[in-house]
PDB file of N, CA and C in Angstrom:
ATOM      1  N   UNK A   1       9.249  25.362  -9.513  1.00  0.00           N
ATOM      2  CA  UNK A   1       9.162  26.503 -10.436  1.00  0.00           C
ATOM      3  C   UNK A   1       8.481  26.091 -11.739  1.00  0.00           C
ATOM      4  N   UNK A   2       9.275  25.373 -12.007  1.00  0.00           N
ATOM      5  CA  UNK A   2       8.012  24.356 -13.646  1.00  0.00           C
ATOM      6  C   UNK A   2       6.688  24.391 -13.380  1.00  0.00           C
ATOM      7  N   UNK A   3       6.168  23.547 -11.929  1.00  0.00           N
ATOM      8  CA  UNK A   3       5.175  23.209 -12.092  1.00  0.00           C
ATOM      9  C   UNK A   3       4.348  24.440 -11.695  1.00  0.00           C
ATOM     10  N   UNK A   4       4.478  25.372 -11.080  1.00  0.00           N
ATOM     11  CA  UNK A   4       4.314  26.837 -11.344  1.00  0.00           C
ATOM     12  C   UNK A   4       4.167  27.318 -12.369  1.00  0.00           C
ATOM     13  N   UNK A   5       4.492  27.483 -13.645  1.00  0.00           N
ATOM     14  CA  UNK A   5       4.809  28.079 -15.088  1.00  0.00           C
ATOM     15  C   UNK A   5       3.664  27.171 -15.413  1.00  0.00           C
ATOM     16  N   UNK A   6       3.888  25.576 -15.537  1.00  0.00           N
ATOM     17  CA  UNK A   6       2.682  24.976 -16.002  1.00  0.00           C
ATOM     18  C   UNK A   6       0.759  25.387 -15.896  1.00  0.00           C
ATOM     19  N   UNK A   7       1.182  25.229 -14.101  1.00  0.00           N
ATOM     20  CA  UNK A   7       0.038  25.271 -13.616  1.00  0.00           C
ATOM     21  C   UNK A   7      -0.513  27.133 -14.379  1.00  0.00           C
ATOM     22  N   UNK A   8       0.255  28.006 -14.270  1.00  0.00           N
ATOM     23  CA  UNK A   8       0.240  29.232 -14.957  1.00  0.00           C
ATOM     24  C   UNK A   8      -0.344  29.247 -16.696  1.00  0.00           C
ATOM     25  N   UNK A   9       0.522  28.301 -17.073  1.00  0.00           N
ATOM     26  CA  UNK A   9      -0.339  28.126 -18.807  1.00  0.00           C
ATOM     27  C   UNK A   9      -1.490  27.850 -18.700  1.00  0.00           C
ATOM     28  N   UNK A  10      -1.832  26.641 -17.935  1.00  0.00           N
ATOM     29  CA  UNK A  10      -2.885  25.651 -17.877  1.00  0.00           C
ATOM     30  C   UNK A  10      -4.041  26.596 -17.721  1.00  0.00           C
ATOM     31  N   UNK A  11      -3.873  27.894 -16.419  1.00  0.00           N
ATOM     32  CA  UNK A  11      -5.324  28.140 -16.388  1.00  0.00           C
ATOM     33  C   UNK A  11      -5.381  29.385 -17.420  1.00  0.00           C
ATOM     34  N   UNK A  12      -3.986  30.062 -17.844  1.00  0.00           N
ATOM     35  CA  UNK A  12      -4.707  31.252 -19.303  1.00  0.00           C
ATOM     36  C   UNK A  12      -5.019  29.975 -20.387  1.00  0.00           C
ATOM     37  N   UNK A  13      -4.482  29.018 -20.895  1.00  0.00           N
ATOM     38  CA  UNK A  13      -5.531  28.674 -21.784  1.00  0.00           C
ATOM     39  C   UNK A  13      -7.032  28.469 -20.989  1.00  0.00           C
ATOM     40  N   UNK A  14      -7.154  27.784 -20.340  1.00  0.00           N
ATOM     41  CA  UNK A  14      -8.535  27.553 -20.095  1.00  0.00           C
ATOM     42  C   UNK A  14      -9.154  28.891 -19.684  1.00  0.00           C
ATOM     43  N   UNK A  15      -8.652  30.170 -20.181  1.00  0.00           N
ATOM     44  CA  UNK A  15      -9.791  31.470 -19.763  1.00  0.00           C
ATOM     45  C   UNK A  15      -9.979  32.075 -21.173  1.00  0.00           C
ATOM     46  N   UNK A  16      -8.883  31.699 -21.932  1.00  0.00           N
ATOM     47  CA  UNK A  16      -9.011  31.537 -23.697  1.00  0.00           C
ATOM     48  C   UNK A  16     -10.306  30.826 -24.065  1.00  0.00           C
ATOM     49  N   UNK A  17     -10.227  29.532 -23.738  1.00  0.00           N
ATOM     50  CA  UNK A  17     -11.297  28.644 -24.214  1.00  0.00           C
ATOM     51  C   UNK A  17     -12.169  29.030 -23.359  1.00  0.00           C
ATOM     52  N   UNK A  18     -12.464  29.535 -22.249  1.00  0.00           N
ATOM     53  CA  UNK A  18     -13.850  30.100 -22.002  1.00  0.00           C
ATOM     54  C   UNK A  18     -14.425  31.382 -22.398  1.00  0.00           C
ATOM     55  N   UNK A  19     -13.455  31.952 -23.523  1.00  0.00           N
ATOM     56  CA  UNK A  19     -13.836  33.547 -24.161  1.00  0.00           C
ATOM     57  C   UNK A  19     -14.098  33.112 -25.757  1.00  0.00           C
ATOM     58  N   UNK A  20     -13.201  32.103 -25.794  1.00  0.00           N
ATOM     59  CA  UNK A  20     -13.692  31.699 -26.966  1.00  0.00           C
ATOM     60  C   UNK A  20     -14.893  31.310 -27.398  1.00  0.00           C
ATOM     61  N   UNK A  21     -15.608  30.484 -25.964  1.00  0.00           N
ATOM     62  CA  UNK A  21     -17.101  29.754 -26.326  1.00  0.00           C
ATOM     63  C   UNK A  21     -17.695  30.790 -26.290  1.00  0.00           C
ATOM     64  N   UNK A  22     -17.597  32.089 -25.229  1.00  0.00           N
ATOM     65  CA  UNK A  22     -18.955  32.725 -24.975  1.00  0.00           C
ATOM     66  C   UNK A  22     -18.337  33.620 -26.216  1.00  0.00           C
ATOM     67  N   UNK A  23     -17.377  34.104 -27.286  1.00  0.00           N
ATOM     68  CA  UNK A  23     -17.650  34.484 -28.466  1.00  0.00           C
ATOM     69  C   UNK A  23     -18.428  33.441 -29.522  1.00  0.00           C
ATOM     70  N   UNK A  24     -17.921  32.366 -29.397  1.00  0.00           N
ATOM     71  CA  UNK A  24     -18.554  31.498 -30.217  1.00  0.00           C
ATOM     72  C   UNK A  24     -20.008  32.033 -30.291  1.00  0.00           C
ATOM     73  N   UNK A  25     -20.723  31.915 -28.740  1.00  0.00           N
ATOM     74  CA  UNK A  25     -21.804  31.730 -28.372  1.00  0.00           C
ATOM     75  C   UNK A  25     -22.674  32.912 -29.170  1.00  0.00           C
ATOM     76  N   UNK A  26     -21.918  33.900 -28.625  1.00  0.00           N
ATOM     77  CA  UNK A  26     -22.712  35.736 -28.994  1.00  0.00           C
ATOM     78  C   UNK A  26     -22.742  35.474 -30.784  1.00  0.00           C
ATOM     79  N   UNK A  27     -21.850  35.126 -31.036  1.00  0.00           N
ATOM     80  CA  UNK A  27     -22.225  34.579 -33.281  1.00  0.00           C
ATOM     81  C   UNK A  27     -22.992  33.695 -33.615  1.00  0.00           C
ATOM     82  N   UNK A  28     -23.480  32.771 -32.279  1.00  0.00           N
ATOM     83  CA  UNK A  28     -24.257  32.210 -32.246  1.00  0.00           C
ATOM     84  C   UNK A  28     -23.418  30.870 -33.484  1.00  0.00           C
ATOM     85  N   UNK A  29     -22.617  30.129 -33.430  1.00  0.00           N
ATOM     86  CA  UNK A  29     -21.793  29.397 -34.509  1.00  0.00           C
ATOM     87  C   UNK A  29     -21.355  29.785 -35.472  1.00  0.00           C
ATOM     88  N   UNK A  30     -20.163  29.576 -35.653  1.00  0.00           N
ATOM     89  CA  UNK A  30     -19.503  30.347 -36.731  1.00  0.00           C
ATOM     90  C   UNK A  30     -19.422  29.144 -38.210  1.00  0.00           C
ATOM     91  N   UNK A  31     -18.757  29.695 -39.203  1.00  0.00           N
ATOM     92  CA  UNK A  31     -18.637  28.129 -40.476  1.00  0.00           C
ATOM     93  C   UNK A  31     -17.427  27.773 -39.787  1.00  0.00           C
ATOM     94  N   UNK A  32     -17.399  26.379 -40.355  1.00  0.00           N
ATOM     95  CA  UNK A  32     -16.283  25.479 -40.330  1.00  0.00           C
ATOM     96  C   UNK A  32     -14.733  26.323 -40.150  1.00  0.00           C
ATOM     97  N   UNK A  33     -14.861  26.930 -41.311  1.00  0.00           N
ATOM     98  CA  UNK A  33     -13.959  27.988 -41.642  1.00  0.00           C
ATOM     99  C   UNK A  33     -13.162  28.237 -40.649  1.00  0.00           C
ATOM    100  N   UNK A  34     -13.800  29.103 -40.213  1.00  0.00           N
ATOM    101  CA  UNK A  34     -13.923  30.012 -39.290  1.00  0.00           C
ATOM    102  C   UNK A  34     -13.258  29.269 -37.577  1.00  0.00           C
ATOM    103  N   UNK A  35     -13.969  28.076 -37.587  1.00  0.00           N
ATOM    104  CA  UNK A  35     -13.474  27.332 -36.171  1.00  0.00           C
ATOM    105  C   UNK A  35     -11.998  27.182 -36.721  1.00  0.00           C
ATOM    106  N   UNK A  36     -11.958  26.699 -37.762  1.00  0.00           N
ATOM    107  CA  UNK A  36     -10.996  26.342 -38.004  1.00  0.00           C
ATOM    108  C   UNK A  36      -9.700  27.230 -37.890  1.00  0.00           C
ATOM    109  N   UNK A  37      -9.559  28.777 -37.780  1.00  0.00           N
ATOM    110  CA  UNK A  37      -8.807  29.806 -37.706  1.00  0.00           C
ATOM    111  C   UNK A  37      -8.564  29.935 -36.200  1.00  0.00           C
ATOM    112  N   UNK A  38      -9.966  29.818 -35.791  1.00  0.00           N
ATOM    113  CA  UNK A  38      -9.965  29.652 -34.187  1.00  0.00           C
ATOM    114  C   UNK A  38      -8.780  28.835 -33.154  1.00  0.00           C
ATOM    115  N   UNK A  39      -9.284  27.473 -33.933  1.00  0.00           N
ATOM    116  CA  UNK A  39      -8.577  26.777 -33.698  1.00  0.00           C
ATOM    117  C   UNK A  39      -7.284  26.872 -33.708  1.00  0.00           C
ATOM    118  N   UNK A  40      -6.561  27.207 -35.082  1.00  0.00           N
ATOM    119  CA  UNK A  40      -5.451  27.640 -35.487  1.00  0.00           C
ATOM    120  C   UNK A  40      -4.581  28.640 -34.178  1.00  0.00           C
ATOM    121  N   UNK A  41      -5.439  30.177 -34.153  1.00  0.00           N
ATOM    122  CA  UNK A  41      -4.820  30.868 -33.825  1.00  0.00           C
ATOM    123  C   UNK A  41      -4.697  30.239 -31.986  1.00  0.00           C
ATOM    124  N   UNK A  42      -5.489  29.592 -31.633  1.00  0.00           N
ATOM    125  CA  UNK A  42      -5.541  28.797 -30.208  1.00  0.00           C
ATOM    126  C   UNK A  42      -4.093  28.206 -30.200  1.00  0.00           C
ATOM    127  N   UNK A  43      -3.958  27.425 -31.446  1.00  0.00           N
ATOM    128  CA  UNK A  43      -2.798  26.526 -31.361  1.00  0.00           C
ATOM    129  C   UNK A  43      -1.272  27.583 -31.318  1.00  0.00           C
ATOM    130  N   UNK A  44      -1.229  28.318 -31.968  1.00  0.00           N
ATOM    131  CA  UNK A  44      -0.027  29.829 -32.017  1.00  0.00           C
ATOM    132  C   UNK A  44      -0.032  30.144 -31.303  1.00  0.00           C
ATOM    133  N   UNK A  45      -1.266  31.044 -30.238  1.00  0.00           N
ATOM    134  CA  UNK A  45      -0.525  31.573 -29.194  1.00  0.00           C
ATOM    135  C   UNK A  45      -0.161  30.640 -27.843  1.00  0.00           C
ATOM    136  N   UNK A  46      -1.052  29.414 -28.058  1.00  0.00           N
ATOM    137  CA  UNK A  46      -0.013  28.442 -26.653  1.00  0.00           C
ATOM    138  C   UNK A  46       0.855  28.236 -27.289  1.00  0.00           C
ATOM    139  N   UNK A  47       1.169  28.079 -28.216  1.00  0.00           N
ATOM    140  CA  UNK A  47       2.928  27.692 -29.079  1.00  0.00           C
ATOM    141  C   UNK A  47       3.773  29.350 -28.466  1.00  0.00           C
ATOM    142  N   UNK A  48       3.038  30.574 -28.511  1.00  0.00           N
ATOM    143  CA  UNK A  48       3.931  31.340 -28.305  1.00  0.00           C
ATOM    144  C   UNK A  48       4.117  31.737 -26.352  1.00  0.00           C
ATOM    145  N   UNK A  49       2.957  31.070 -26.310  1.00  0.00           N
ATOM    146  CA  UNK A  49       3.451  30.921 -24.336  1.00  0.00           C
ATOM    147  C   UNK A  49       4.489  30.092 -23.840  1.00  0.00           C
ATOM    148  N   UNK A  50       4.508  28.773 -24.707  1.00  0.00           N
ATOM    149  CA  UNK A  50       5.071  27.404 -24.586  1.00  0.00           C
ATOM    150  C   UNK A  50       6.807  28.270 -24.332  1.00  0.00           C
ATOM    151  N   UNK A  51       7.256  29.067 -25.815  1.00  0.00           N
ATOM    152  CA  UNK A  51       8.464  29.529 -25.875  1.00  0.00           C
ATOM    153  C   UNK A  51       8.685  30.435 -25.136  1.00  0.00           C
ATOM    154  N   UNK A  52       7.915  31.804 -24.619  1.00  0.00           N
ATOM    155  CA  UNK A  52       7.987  32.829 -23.908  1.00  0.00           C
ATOM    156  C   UNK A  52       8.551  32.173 -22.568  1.00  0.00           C
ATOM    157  N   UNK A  53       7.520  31.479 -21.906  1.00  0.00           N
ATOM    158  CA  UNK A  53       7.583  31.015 -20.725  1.00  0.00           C
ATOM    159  C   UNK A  53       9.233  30.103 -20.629  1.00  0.00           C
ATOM    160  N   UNK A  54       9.106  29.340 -21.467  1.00  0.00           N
ATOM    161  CA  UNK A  54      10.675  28.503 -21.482  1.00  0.00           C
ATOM    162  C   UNK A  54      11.708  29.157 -21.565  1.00  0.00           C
ATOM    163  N   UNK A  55      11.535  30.249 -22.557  1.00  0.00           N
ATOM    164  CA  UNK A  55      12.920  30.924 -22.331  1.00  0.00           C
ATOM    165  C   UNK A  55      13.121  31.935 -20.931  1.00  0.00           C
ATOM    166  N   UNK A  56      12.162  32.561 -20.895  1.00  0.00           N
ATOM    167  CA  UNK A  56      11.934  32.937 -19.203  1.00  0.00           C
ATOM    168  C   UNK A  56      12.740  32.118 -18.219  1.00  0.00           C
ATOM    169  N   UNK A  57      12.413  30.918 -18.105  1.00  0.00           N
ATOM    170  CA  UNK A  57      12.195  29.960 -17.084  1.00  0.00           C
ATOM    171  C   UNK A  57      13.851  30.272 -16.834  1.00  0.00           C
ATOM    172  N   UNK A  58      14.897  30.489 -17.937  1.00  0.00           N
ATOM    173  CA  UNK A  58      16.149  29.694 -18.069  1.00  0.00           C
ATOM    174  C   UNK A  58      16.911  31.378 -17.382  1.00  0.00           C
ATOM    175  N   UNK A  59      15.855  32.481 -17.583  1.00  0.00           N
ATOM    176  CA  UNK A  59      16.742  33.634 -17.263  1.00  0.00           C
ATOM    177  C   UNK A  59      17.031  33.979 -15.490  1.00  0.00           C
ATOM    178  N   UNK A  60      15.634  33.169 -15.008  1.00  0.00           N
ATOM    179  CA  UNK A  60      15.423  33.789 -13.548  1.00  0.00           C
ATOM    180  C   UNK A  60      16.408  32.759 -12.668  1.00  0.00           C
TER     181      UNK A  60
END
């Protein structure tokens, strides 16, 4: 069941980071700034899958 949930995070981030590049791409590079929010908000919502999913895990 874990490695289910895992394998489950693993590929929505990696469809994140492939929407992310081809936005990147269409702005054609964004400032520093800017990655940097990217980045950020990348890091929050796997932080908010990380908890969703865990507390899930404990109900089923």
């Amino acid at each position: 069941k874990v490695v289910q949930i895992w394998f489950h995070l693993y590929s929505f981030n990696f469809s994140q980071m492939k929407i992310n590049f081809m936005v990147g791409q269409k702005l054609n590079r964004m400032s520093p700034l800017q990655d940097f929010y990217a980045m950020k908000f990348l890091n929050d919502t796997e932080l908010f899958w990380l908890i969703y999913v865990w507390r899930n895990s404990f109900k089923s």
